[in-house]
C-alpha atoms as a PDB file:
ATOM      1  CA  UNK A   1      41.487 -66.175-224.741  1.00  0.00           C
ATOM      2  CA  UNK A   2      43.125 -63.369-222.619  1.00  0.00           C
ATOM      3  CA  UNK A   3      46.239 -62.065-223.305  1.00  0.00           C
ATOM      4  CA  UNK A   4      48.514 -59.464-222.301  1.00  0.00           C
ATOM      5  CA  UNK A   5      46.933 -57.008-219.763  1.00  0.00           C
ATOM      6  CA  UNK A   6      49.587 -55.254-217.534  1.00  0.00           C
ATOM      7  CA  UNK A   7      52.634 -55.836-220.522  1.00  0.00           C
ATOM      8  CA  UNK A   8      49.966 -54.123-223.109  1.00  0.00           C
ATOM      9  CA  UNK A   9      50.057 -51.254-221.075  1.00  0.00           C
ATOM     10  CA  UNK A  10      53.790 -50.829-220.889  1.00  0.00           C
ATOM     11  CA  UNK A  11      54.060 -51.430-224.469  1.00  0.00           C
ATOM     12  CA  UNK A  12      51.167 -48.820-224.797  1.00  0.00           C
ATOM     13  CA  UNK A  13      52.715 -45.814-222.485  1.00  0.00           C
ATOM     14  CA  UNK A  14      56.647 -46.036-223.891  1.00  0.00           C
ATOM     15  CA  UNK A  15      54.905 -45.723-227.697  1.00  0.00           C
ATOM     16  CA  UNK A  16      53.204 -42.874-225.954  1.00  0.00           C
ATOM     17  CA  UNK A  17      55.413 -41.116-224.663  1.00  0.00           C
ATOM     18  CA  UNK A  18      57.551 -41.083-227.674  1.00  0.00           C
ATOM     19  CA  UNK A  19      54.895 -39.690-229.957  1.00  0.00           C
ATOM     20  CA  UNK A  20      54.736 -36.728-227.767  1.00  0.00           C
ATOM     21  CA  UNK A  21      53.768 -33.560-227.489  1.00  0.00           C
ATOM     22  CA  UNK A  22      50.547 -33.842-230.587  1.00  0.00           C
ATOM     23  CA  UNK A  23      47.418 -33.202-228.556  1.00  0.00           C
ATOM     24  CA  UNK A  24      46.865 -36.052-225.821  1.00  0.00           C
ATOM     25  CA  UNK A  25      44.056 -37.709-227.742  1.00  0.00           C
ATOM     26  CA  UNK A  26      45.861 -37.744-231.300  1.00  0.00           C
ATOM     27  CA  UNK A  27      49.381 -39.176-229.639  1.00  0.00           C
ATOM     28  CA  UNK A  28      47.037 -41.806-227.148  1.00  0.00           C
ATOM     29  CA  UNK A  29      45.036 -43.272-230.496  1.00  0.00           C
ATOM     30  CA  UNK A  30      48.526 -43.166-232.586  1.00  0.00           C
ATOM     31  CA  UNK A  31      50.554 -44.769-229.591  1.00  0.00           C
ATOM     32  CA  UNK A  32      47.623 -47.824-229.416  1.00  0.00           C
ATOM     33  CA  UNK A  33      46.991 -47.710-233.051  1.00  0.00           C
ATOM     34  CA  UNK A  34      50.577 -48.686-233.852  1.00  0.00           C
ATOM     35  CA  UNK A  35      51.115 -51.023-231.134  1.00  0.00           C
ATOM     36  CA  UNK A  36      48.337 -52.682-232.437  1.00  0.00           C
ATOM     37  CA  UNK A  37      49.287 -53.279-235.897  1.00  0.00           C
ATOM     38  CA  UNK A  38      52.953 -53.368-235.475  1.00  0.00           C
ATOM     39  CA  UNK A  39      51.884 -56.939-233.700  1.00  0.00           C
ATOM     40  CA  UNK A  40      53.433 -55.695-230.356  1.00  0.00           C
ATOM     41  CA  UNK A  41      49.957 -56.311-228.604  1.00  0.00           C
ATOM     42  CA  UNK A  42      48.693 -59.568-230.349  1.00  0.00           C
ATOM     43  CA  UNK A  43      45.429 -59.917-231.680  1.00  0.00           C
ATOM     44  CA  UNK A  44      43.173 -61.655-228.737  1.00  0.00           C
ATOM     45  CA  UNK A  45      44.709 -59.158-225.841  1.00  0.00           C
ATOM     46  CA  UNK A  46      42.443 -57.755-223.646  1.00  0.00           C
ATOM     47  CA  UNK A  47      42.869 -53.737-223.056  1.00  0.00           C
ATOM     48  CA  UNK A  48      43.137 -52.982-219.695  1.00  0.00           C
ATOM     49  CA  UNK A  49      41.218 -49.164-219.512  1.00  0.00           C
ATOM     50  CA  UNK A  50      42.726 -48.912-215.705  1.00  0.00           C
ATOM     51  CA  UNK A  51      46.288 -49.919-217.009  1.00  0.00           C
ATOM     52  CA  UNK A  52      46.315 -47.943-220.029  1.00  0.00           C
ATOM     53  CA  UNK A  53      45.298 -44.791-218.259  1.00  0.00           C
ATOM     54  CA  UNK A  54      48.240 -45.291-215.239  1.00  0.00           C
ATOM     55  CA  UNK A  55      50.997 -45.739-218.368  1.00  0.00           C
ATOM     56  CA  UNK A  56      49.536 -43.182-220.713  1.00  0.00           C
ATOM     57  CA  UNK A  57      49.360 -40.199-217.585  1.00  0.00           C
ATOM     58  CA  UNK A  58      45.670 -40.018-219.228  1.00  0.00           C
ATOM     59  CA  UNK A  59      42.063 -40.058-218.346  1.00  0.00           C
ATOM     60  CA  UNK A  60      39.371 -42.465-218.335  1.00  0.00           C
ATOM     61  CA  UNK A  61      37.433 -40.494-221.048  1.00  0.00           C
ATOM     62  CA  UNK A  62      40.464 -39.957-223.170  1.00  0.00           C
ATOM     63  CA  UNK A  63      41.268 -44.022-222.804  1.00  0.00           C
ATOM     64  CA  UNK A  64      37.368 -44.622-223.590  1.00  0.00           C
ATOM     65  CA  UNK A  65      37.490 -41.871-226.378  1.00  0.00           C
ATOM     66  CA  UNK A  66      40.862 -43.612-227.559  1.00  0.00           C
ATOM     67  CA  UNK A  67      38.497 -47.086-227.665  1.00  0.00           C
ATOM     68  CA  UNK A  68      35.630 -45.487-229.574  1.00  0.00           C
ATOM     69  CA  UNK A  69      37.696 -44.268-232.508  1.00  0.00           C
ATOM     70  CA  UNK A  70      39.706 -47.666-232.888  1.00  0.00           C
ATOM     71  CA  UNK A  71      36.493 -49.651-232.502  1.00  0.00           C
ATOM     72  CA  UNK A  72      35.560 -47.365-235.668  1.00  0.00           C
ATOM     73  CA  UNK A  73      38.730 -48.309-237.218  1.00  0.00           C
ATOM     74  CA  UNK A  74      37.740 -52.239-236.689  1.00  0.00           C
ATOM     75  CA  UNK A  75      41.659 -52.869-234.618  1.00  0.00           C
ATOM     76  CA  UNK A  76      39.534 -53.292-230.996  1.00  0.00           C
ATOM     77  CA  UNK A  77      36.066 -54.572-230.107  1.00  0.00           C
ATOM     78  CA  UNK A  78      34.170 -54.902-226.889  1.00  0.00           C
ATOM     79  CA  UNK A  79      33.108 -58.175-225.978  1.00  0.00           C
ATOM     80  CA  UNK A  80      29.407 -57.133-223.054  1.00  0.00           C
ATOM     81  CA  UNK A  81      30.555 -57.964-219.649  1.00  0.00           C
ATOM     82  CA  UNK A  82      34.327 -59.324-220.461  1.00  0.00           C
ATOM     83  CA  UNK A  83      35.932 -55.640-221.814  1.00  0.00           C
ATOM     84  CA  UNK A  84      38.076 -54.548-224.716  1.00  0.00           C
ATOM     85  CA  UNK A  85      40.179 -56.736-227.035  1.00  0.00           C
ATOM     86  CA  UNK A  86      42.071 -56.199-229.874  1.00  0.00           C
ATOM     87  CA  UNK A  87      40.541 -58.066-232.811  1.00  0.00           C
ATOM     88  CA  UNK A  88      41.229 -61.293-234.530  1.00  0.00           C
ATOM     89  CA  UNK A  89      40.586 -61.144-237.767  1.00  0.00           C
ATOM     90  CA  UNK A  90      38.637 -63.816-238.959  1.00  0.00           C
ATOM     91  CA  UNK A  91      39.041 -65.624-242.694  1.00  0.00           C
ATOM     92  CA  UNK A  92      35.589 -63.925-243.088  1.00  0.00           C
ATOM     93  CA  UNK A  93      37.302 -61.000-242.188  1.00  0.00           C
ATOM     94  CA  UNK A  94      40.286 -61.092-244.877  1.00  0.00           C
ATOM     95  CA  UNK A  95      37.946 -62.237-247.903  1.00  0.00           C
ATOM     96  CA  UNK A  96      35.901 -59.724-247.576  1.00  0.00           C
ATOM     97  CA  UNK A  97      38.532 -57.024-247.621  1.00  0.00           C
ATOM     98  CA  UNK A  98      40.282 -58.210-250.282  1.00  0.00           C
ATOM     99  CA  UNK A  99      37.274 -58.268-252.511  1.00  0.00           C
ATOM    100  CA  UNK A 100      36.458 -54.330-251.583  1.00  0.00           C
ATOM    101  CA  UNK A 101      40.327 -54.346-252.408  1.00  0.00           C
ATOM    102  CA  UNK A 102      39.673 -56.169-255.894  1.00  0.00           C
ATOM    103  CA  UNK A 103      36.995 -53.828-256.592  1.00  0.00           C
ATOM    104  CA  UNK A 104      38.351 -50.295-255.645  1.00  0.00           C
ATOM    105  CA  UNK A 105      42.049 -51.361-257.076  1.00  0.00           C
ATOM    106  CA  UNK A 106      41.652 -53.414-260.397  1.00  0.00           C
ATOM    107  CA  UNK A 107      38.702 -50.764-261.227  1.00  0.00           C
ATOM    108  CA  UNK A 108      41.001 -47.858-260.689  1.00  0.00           C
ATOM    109  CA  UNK A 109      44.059 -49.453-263.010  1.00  0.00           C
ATOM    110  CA  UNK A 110      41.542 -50.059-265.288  1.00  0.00           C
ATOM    111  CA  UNK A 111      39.690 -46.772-265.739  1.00  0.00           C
ATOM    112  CA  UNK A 112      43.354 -45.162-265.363  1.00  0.00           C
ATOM    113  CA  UNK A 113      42.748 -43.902-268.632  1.00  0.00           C
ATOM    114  CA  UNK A 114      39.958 -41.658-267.792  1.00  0.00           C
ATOM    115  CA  UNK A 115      42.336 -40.558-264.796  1.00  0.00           C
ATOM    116  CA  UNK A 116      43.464 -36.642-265.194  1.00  0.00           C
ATOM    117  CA  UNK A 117      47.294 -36.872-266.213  1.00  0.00           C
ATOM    118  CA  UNK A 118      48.312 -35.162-262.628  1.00  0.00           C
ATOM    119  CA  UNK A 119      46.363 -38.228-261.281  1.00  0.00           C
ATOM    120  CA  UNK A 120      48.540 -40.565-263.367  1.00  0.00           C
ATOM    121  CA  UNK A 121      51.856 -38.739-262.360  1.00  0.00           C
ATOM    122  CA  UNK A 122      51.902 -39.079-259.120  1.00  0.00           C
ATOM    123  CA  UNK A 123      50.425 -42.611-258.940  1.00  0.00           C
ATOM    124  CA  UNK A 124      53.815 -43.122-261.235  1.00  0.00           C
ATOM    125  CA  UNK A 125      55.821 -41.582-258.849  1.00  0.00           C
ATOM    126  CA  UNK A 126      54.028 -42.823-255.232  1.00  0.00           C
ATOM    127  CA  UNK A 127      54.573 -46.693-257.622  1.00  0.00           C
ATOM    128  CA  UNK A 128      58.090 -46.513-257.778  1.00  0.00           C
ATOM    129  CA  UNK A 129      59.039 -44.883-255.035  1.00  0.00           C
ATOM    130  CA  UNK A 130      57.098 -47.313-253.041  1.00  0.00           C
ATOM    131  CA  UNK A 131      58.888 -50.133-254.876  1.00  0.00           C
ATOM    132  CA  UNK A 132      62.208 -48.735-254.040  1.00  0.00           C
ATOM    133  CA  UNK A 133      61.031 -48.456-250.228  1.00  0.00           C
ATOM    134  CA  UNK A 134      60.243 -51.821-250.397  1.00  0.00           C
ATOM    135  CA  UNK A 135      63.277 -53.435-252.068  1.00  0.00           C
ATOM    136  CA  UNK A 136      65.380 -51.480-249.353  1.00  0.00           C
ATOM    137  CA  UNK A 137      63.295 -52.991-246.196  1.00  0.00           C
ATOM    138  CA  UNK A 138      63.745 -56.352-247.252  1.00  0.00           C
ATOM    139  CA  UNK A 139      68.358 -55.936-247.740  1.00  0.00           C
ATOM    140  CA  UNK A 140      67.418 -53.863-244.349  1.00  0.00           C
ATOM    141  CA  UNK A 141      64.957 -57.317-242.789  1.00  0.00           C
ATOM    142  CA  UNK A 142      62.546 -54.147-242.317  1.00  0.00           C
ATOM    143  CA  UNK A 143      59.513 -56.101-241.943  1.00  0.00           C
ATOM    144  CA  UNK A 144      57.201 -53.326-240.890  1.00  0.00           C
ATOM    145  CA  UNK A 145      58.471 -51.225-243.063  1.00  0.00           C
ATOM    146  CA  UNK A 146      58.463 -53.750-246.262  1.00  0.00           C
ATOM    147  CA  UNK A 147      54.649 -53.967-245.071  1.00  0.00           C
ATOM    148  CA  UNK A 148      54.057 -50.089-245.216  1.00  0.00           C
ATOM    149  CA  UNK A 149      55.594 -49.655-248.571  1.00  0.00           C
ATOM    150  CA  UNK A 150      53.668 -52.624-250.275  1.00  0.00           C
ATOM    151  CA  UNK A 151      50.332 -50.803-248.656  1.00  0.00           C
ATOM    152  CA  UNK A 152      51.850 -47.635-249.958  1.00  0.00           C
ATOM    153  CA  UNK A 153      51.927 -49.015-253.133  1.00  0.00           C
ATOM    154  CA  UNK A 154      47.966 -50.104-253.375  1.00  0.00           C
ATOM    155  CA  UNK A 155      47.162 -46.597-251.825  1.00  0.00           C
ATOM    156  CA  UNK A 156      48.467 -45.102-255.118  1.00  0.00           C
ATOM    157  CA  UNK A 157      46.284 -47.027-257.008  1.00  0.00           C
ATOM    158  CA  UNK A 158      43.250 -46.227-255.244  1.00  0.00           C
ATOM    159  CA  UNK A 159      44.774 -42.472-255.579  1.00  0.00           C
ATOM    160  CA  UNK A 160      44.059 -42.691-259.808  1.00  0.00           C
ATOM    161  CA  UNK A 161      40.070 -42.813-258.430  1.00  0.00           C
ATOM    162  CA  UNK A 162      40.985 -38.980-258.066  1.00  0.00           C
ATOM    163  CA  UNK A 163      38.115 -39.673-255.051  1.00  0.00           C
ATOM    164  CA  UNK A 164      38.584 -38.090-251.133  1.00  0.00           C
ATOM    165  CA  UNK A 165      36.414 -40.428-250.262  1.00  0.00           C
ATOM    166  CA  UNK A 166      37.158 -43.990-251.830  1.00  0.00           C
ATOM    167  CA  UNK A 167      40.915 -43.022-250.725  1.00  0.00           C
ATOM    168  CA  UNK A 168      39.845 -42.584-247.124  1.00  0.00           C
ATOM    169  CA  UNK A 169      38.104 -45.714-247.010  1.00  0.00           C
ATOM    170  CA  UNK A 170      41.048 -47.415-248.642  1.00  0.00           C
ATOM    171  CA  UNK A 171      43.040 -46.037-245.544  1.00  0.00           C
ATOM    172  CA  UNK A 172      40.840 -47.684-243.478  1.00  0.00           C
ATOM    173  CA  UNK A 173      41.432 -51.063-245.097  1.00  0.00           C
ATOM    174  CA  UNK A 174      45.404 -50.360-244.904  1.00  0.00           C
ATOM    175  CA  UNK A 175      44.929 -50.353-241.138  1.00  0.00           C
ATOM    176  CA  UNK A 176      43.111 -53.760-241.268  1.00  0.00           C
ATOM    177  CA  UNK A 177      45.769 -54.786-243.432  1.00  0.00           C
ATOM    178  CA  UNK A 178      48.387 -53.985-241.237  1.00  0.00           C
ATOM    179  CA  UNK A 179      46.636 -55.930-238.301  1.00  0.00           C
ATOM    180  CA  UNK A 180      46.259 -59.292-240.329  1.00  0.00           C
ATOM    181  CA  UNK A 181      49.622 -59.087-241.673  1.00  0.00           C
ATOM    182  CA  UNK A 182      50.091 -58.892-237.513  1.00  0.00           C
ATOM    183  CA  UNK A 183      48.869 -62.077-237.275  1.00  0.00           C
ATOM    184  CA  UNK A 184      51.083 -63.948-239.358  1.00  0.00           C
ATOM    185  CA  UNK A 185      54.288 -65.723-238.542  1.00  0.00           C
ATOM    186  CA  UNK A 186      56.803 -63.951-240.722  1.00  0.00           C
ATOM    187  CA  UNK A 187      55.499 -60.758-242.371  1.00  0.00           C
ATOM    188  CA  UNK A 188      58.828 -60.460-244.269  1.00  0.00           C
ATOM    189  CA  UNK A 189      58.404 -63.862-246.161  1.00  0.00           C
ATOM    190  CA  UNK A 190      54.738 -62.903-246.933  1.00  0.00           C
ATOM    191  CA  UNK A 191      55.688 -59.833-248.202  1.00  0.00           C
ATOM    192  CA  UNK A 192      58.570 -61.046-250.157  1.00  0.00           C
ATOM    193  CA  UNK A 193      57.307 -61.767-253.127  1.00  0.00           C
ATOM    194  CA  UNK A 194      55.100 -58.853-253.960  1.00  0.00           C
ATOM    195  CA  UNK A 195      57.629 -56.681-254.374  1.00  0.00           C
ATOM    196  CA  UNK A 196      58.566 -57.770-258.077  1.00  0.00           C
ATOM    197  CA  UNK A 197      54.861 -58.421-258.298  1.00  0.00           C
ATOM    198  CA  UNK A 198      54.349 -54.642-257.841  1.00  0.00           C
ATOM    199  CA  UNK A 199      57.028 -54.282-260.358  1.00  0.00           C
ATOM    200  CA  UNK A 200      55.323 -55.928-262.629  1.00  0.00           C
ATOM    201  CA  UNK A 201      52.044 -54.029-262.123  1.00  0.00           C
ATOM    202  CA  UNK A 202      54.158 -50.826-262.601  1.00  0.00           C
ATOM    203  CA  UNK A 203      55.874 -51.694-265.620  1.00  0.00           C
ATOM    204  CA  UNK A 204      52.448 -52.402-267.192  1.00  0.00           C
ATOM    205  CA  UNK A 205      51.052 -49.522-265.881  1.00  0.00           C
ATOM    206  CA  UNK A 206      53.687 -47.193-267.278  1.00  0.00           C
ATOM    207  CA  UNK A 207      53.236 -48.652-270.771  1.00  0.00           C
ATOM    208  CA  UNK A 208      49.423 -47.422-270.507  1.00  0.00           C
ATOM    209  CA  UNK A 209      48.403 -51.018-270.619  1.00  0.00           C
ATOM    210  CA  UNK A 210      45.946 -50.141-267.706  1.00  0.00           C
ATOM    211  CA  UNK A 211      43.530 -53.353-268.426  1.00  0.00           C
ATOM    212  CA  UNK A 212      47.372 -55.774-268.469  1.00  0.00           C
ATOM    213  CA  UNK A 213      48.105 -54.350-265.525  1.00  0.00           C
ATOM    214  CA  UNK A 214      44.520 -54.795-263.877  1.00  0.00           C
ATOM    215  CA  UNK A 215      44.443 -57.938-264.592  1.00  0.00           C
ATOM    216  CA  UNK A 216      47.780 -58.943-263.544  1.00  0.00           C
ATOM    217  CA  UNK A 217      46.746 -57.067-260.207  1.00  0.00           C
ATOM    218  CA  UNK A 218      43.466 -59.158-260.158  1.00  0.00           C
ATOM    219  CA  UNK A 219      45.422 -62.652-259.980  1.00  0.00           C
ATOM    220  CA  UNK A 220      48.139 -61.490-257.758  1.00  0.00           C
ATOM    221  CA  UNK A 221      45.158 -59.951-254.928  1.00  0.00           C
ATOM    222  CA  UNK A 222      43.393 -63.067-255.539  1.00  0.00           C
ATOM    223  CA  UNK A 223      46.933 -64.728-254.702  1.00  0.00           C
ATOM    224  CA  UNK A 224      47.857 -62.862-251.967  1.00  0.00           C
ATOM    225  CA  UNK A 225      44.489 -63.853-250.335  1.00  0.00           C
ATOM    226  CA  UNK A 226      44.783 -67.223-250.319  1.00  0.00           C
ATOM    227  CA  UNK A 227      48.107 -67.489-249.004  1.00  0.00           C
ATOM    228  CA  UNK A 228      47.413 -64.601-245.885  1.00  0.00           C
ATOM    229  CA  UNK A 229      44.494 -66.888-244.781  1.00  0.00           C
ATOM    230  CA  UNK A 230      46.717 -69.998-245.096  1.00  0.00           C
ATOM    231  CA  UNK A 231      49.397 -68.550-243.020  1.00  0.00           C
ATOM    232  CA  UNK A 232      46.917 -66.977-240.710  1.00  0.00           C
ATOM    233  CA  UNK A 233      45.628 -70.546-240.362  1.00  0.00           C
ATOM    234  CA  UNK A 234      48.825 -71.201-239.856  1.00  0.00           C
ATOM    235  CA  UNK A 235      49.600 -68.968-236.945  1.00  0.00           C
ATOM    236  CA  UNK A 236      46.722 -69.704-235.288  1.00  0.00           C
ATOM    237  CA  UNK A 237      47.248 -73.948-234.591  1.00  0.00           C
ATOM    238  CA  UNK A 238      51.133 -72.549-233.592  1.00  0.00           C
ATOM    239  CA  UNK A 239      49.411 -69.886-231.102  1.00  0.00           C
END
């Protein structure tokens, strides 16, 4: 189904114009990229390239370029002979993800011991500072906000793999995150709850019971799963 064509573009252009003056390429793929999974173009909308490039002041190549890197990034997809369309993740989609999540996260709390102590400090301090961040977006109703700080919180995890690489893929899957959570409904009940589940991890964490608070991580992703694809479920019979 085809949504949003001439709207996405508006939407697209006044996020663009805001972000500038970074080069045109790194404000045009920041300007869709957070339109995208700030839910203000819904998954399903088709990307208009002619549009885009009349609200954006840009070129073809730089709104084609702009479609290659978030194709990389899994937020669009081009569907031969119908055009571009932001994705919809599928349940498919969301298991798999969390179980790269399961893996890279509960391994990392529980190898935290062989982490360097650096690695551990600022995983302590990215924790609670992302707790804080979080507790203040939901007194605030910040829903996108409440949803960046609970990412913000996994991303330190991942950080105690002390690896560029594993963290840059984990960035990746914050991205996908973002665009499921999207999807749903009401990201600020979703996200609710995981606040003083976070806590919990932390508190473990800080009293080096790394393998407590990997396994209290394993039940709560495992958790968190099954209720996104319920409410994405959800969303989708309401749509």
């Amino acid at each position: 189904m085809e949504r949003q064509t001439e709207d996405t573009a508006v939407v697209v252009g006044r996020a663009f114009a805001s972000l500038r003056p970074p080069s045109t390429m790194d404000a045009a793929v920041s300007a869709l990229r957070e339109a995208i999974v700030r839910g203000d173009i819904a998954p399903g909308s088709r990307l208009v390239e002619s549009a885009l490039t009349e609200s954006m002041g840009v070129s073809r190549n730089t709104i084609r370029e702009v479609f290659r890197l978030l194709e990389t990034e899994r937020l669009i997809e081009h569907v031969t002979n119908r055009g571009v369309f932001v994705r919809r993740l599928t349940a498919s989609d969301v298991t798999d993800v969390y179980a790269v999540r399961l893996l890279i996260e509960v391994n990392a709390l529980r190898r935290a011991g062989e982490s360097s102590g650096r690695a551990r400090r600022v995983a302590v301090h990215e924790m609670r500072e992302a707790i804080e961040a979080g507790r203040t977006a939901i007194r605030e109703k910040d829903k996108w906000g409440l949803g960046f700080a609970d990412l913000n919180f996994h991303a330190a995890i991942a950080g105690l793999s002390e690896s560029p690489r594993l963290i840059q893929f984990m960035a990746g899957l914050k991205t996908e995150l973002r665009l499921a959570f999207a999807a749903t409904n009401d990201v600020l009940d979703f996200q609710h709850p995981y606040v003083e589940r976070n806590q919990k991890v932390y508190e473990l964490f800080l009293a080096e019971d790394f393998d407590g608070a990997a396994d209290e991580l394993e039940r709560y992703l495992s958790e968190a799963k099954a209720d996104l694809l319920d409410r994405l479920e959800r969303a989708r019979v309401t749509e």
